[in-house]
PDB file of N, CA and C in Angstrom:
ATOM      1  N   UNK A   1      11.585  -6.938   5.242  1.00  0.00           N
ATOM      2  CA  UNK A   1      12.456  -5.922   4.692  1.00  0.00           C
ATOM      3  C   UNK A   1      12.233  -5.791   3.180  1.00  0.00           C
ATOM      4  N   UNK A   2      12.066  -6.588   2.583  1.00  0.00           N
ATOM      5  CA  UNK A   2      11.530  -7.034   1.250  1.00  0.00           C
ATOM      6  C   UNK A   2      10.478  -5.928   0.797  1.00  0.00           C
ATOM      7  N   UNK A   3       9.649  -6.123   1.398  1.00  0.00           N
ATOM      8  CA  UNK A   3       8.291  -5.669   1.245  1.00  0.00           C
ATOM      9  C   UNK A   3       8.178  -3.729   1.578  1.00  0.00           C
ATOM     10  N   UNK A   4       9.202  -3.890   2.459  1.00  0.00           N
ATOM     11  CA  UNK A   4       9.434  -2.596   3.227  1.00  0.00           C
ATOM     12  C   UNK A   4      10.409  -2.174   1.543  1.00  0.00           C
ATOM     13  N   UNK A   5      11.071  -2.337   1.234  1.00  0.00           N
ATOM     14  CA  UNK A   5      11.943  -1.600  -0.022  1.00  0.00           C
ATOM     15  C   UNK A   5      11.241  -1.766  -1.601  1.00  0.00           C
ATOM     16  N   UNK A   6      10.581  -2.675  -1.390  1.00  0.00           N
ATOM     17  CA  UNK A   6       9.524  -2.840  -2.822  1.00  0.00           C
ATOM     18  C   UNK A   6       8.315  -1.200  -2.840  1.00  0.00           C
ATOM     19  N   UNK A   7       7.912  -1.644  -1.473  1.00  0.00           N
ATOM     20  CA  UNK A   7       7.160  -0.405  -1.041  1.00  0.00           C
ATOM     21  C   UNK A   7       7.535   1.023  -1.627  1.00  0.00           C
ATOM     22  N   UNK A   8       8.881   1.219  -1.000  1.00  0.00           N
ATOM     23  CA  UNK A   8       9.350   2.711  -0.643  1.00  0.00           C
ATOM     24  C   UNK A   8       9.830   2.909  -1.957  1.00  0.00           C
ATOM     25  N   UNK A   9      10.260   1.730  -3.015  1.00  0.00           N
ATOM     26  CA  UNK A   9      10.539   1.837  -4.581  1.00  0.00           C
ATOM     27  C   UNK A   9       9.611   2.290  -5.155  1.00  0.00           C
ATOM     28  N   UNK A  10       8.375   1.677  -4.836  1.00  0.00           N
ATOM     29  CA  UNK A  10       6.868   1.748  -5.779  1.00  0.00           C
ATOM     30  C   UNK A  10       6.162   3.400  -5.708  1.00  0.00           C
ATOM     31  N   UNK A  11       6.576   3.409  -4.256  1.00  0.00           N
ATOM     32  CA  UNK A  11       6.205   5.195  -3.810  1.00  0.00           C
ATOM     33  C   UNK A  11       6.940   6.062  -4.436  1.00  0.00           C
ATOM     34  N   UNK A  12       8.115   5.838  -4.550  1.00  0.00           N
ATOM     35  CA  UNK A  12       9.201   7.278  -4.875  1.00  0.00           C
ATOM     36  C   UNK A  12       9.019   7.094  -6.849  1.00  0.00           C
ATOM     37  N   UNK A  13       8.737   5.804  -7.483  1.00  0.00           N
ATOM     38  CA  UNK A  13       8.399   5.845  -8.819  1.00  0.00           C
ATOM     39  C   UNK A  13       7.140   6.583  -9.282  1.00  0.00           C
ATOM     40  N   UNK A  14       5.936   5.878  -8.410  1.00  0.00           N
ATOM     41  CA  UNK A  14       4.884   6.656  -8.922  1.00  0.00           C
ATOM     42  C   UNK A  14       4.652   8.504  -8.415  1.00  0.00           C
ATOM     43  N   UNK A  15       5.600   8.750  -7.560  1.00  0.00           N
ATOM     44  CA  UNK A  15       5.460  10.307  -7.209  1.00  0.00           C
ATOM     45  C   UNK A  15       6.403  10.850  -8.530  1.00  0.00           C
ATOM     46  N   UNK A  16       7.310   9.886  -8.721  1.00  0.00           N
ATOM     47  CA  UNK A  16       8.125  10.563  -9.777  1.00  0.00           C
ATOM     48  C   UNK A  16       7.283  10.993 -11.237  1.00  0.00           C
ATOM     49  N   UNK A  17       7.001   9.984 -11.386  1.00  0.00           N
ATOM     50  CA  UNK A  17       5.531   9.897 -12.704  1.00  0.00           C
ATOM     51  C   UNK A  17       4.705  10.977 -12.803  1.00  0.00           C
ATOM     52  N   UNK A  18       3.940  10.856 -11.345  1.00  0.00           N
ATOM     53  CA  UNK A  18       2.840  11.388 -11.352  1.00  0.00           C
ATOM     54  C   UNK A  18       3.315  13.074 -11.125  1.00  0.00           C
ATOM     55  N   UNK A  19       4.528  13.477 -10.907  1.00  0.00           N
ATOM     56  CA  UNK A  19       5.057  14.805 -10.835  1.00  0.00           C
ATOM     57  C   UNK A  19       4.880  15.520 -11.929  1.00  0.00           C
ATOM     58  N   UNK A  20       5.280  14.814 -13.594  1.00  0.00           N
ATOM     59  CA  UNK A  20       5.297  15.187 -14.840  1.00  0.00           C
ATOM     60  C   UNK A  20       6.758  16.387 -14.656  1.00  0.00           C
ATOM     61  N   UNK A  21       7.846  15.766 -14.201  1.00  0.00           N
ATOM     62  CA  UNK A  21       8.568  16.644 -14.137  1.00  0.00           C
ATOM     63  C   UNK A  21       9.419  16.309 -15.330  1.00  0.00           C
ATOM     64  N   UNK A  22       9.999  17.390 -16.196  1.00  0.00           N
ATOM     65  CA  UNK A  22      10.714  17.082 -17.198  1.00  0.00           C
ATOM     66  C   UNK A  22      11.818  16.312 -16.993  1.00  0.00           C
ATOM     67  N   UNK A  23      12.292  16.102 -15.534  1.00  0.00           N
ATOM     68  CA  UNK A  23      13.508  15.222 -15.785  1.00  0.00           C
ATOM     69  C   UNK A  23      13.276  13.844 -15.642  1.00  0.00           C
ATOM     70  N   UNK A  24      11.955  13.402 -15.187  1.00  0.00           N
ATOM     71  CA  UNK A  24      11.182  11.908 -15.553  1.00  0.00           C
ATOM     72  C   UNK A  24      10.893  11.541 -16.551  1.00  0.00           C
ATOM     73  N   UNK A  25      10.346  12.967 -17.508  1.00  0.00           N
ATOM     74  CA  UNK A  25       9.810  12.515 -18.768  1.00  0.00           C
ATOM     75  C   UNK A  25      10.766  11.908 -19.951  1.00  0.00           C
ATOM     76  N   UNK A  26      10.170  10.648 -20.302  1.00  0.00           N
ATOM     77  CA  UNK A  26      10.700   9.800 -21.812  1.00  0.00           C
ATOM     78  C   UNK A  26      12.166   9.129 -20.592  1.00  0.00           C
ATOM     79  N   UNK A  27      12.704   9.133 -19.553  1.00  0.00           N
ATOM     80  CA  UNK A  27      13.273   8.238 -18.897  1.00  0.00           C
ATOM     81  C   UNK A  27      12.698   6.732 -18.616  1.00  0.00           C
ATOM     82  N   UNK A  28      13.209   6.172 -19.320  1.00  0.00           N
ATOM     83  CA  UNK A  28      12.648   4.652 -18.984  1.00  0.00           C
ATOM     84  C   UNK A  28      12.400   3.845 -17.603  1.00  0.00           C
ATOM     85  N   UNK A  29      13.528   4.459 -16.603  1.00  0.00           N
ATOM     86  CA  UNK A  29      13.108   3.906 -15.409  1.00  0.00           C
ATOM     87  C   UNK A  29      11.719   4.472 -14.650  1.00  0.00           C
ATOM     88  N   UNK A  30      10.925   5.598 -15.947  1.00  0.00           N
ATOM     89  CA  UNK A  30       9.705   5.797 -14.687  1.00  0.00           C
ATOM     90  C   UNK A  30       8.594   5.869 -15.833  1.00  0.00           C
ATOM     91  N   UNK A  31       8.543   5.045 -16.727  1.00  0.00           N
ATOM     92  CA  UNK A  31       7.517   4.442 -17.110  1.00  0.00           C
ATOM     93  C   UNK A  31       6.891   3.238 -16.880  1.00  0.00           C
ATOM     94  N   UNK A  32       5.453   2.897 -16.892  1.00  0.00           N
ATOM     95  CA  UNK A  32       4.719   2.347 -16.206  1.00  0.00           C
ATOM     96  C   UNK A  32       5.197   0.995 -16.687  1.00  0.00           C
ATOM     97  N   UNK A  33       5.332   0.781 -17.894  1.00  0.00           N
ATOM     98  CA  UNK A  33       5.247  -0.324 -18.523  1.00  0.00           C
ATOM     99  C   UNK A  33       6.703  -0.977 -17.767  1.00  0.00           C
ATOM    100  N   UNK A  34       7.625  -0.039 -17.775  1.00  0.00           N
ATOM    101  CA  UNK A  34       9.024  -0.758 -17.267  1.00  0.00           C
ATOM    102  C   UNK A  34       9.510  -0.968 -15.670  1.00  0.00           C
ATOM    103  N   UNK A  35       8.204  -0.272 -14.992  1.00  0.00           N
ATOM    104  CA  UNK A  35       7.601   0.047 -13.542  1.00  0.00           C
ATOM    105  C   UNK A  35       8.479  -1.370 -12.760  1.00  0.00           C
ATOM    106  N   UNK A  36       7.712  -2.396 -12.928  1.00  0.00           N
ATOM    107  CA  UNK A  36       7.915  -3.701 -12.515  1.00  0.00           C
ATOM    108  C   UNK A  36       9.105  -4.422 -12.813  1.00  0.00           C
ATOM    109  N   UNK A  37       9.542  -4.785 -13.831  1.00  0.00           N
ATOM    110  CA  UNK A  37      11.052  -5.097 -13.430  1.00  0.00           C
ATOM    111  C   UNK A  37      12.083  -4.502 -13.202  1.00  0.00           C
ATOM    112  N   UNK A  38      12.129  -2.941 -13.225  1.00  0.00           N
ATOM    113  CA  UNK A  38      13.349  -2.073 -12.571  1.00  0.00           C
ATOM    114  C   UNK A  38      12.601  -2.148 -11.075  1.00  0.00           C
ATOM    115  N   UNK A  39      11.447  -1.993 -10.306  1.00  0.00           N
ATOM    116  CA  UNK A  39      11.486  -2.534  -8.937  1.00  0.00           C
ATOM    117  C   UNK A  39      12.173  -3.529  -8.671  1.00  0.00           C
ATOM    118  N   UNK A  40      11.762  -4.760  -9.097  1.00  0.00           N
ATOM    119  CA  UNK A  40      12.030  -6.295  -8.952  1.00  0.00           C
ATOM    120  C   UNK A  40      14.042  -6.218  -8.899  1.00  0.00           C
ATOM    121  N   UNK A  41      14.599  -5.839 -10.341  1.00  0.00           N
ATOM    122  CA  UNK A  41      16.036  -5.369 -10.016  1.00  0.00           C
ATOM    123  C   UNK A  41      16.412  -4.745  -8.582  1.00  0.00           C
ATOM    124  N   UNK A  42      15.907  -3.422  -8.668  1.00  0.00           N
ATOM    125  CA  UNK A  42      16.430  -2.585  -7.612  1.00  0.00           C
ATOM    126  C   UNK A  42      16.363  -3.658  -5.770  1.00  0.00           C
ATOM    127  N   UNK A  43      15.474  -3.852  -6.570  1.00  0.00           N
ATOM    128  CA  UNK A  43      15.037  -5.011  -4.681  1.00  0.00           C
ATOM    129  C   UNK A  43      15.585  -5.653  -4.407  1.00  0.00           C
ATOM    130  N   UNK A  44      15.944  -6.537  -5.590  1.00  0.00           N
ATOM    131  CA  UNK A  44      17.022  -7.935  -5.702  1.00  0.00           C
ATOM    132  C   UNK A  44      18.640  -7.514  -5.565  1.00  0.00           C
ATOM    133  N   UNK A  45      18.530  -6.567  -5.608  1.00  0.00           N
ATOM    134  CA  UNK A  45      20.276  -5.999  -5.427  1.00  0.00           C
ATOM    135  C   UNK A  45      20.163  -5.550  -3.867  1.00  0.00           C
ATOM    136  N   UNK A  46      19.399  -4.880  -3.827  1.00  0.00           N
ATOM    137  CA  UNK A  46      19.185  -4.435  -2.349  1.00  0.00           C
ATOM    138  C   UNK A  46      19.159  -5.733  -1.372  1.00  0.00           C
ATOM    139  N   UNK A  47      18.189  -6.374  -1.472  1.00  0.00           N
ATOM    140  CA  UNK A  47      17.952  -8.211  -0.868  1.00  0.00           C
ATOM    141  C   UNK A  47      19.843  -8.889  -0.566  1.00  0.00           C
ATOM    142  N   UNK A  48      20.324  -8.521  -1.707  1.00  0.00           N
ATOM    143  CA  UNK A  48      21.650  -9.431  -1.835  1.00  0.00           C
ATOM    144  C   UNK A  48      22.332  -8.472  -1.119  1.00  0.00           C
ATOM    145  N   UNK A  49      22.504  -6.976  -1.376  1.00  0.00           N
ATOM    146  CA  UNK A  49      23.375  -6.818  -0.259  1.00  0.00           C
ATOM    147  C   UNK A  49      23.352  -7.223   1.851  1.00  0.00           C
ATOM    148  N   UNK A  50      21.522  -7.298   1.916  1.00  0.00           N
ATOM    149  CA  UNK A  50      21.813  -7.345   3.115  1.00  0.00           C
ATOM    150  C   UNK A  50      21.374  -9.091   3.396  1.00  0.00           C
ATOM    151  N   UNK A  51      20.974  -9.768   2.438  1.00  0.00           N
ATOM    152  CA  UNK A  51      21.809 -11.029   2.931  1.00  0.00           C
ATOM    153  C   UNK A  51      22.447 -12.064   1.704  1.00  0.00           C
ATOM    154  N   UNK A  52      23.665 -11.802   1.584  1.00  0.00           N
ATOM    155  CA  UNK A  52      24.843 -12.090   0.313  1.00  0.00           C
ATOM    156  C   UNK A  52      24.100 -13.765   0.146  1.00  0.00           C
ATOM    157  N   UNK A  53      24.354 -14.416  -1.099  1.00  0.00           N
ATOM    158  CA  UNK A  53      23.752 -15.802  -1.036  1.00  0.00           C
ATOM    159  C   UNK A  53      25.299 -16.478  -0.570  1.00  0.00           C
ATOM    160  N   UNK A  54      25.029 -17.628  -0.494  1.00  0.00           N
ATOM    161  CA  UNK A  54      26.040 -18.227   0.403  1.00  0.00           C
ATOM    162  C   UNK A  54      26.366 -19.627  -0.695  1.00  0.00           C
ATOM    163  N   UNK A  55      28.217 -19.751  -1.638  1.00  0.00           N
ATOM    164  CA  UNK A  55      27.745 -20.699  -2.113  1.00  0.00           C
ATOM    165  C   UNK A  55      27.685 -21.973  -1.771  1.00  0.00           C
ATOM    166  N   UNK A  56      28.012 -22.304  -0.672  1.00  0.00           N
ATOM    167  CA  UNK A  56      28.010 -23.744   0.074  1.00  0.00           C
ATOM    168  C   UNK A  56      26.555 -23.859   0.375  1.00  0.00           C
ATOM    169  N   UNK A  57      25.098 -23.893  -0.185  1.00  0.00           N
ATOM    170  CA  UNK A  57      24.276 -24.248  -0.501  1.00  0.00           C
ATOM    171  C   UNK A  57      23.509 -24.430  -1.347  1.00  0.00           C
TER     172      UNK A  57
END
């Protein structure tokens, strides 16, 4: 599932990019450089909602 939402993040960023649509442009979440840890965020929130950490471990 991981891999499946990293994926479908990485796709919908670089179509966003590669659109050159003015409402991407100079937005930080769809530059390249900041590419990788707003995935890594978005995933890790996603990850926790569908399995919450548990603190009795």
């Amino acid at each position: 599932l991981e891999c499946v939402v990293k994926t479908q993040s990485s796709v919908a960023k670089i179509l966003g990019i590669e659109s050159l649509s003015p409402h991407v442009s100079g937005n930080p979440k769809f530059e390249y450089a900041n590419m990788v840890e707003d995935i890594r965020e978005k995933v890790s929130s996603e990850m926790e909602r569908f399995f919450p950490k548990n603190d009795d471990e």
